[in-house]
N, C-alpha and C. Protein backbone atom coordinates (compact mmCIF):
# COMPACT_ATOMS: atom_id res chain seq x y z
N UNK A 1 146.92 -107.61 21.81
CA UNK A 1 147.18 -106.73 20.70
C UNK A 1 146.32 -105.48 20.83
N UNK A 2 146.75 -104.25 20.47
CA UNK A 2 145.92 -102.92 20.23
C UNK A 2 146.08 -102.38 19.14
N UNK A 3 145.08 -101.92 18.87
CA UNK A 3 144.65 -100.91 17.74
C UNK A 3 145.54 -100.10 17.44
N UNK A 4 145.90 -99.82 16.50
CA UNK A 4 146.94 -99.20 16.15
C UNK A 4 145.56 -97.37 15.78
N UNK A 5 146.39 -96.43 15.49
CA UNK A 5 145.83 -95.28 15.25
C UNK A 5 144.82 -95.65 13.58
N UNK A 6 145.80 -96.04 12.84
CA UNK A 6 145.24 -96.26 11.47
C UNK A 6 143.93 -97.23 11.38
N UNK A 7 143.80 -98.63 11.94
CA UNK A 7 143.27 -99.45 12.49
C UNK A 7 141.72 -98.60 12.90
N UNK A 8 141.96 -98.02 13.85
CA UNK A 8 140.71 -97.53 14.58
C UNK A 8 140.19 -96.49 13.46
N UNK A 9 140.90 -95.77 12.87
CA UNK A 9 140.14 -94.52 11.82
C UNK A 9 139.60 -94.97 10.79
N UNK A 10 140.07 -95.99 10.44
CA UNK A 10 139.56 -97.23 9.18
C UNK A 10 138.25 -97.65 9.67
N UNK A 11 138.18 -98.18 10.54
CA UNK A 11 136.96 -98.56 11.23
C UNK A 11 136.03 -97.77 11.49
N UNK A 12 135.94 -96.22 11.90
CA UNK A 12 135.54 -95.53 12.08
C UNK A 12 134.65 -94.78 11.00
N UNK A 13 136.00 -95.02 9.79
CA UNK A 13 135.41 -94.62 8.74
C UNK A 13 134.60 -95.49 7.78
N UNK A 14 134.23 -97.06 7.81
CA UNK A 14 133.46 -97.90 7.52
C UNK A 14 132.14 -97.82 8.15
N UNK A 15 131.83 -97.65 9.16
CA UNK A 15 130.99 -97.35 10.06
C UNK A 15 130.09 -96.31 9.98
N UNK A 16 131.01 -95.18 9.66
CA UNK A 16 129.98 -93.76 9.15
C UNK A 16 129.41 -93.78 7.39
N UNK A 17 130.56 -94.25 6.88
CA UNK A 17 129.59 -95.21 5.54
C UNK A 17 128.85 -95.96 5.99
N UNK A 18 128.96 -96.98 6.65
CA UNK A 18 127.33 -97.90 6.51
C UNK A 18 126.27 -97.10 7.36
N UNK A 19 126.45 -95.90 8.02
CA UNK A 19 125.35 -95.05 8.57
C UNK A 19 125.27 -94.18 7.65
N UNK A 20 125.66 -93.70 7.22
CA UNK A 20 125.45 -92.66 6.26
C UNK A 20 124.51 -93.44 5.08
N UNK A 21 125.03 -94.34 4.54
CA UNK A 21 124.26 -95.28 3.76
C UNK A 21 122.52 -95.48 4.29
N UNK A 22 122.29 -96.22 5.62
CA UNK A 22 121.12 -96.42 6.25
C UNK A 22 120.39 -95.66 6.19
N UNK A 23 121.15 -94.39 6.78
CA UNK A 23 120.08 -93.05 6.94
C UNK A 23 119.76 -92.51 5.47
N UNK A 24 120.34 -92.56 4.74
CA UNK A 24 119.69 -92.30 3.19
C UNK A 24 119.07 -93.15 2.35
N UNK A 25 119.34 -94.62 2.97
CA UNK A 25 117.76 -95.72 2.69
C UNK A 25 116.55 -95.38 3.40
N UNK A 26 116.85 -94.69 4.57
CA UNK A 26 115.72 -94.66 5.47
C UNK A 26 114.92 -93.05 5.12
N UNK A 27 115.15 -92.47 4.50
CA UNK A 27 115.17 -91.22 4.13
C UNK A 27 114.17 -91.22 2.85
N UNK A 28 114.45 -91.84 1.82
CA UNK A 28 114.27 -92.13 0.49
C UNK A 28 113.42 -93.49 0.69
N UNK A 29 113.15 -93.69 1.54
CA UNK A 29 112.03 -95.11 0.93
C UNK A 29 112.48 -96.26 0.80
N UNK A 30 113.57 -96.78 0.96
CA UNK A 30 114.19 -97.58 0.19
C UNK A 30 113.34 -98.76 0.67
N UNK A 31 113.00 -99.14 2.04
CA UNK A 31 112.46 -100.07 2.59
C UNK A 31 111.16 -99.98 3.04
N UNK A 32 110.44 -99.25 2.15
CA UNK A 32 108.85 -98.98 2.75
C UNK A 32 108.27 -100.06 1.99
N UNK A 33 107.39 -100.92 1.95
CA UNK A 33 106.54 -101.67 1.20
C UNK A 33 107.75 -102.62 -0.04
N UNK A 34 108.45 -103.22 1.13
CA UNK A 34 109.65 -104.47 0.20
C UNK A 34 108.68 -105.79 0.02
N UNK A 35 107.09 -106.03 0.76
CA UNK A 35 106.51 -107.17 -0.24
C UNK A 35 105.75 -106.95 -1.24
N UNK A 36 105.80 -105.94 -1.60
CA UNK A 36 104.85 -105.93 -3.08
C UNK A 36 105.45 -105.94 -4.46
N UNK A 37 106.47 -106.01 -4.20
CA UNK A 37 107.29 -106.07 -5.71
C UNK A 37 106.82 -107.37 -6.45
N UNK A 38 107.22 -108.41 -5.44
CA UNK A 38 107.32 -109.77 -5.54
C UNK A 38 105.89 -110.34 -5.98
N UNK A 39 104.77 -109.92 -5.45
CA UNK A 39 103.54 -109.68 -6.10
C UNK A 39 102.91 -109.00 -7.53
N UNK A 40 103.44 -107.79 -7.15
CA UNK A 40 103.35 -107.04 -8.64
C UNK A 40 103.57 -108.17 -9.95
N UNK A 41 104.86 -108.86 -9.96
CA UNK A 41 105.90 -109.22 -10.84
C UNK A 41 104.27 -110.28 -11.28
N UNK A 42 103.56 -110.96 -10.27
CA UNK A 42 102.50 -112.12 -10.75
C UNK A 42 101.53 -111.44 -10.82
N UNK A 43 101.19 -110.32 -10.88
CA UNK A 43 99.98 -109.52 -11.10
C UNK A 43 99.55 -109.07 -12.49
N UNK A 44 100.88 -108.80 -13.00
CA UNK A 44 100.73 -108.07 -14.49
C UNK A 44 100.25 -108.84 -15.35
N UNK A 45 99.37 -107.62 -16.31
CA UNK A 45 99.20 -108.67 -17.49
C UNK A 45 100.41 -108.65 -18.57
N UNK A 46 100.03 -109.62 -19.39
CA UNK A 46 100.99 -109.80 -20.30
C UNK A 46 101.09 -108.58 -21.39
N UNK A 47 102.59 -108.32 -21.79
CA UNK A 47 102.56 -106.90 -22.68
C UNK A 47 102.90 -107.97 -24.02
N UNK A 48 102.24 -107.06 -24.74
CA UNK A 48 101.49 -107.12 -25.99
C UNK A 48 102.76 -106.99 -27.20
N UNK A 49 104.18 -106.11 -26.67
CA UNK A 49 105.09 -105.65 -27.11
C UNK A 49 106.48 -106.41 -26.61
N UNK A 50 105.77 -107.77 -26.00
CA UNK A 50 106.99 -108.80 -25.71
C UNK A 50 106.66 -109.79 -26.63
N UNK A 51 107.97 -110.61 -26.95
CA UNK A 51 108.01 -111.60 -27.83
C UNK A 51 107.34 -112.84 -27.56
N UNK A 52 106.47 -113.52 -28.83
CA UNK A 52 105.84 -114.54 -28.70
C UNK A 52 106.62 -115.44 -27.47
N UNK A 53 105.84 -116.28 -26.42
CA UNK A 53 106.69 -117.27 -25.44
C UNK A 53 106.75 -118.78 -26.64
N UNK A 54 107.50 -119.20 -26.37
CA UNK A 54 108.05 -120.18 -27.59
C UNK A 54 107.25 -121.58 -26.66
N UNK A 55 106.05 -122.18 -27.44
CA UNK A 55 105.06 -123.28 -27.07
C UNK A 55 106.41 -124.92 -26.67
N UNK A 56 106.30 -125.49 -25.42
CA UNK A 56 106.89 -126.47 -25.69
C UNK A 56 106.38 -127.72 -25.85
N UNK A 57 106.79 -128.66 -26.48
CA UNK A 57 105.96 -129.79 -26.90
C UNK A 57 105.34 -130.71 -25.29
């Protein structure tokens, strides 16, 4: 089987989206320092302006 014309430009054009995509994660930060979030989240203290945590027996 071969590629038809439509086939290959479709593809072509998925491809420069997911590069186009990369290069503007890679641009912007997107992936600089991805383990500290996960830390942060157990770091914080507790805000003062969240609702009582409900005690369980």
């Amino acid at each position: 089987m071969t590629a038809t014309t439509a086939q290959t430009l479709l593809t072509l054009f998925i491809l420069l989206v997911f590069l186009g995509f990369l290069i503007w994660a890679l641009k912007t930060g997107q992936f600089k320092n991805i383990e500290s979030p996960k830390h942060d989240m157990l770091d914080e203290q507790d805000d003062e302006s969240a609702p009582p945590r409900r005690k369980v027996p």
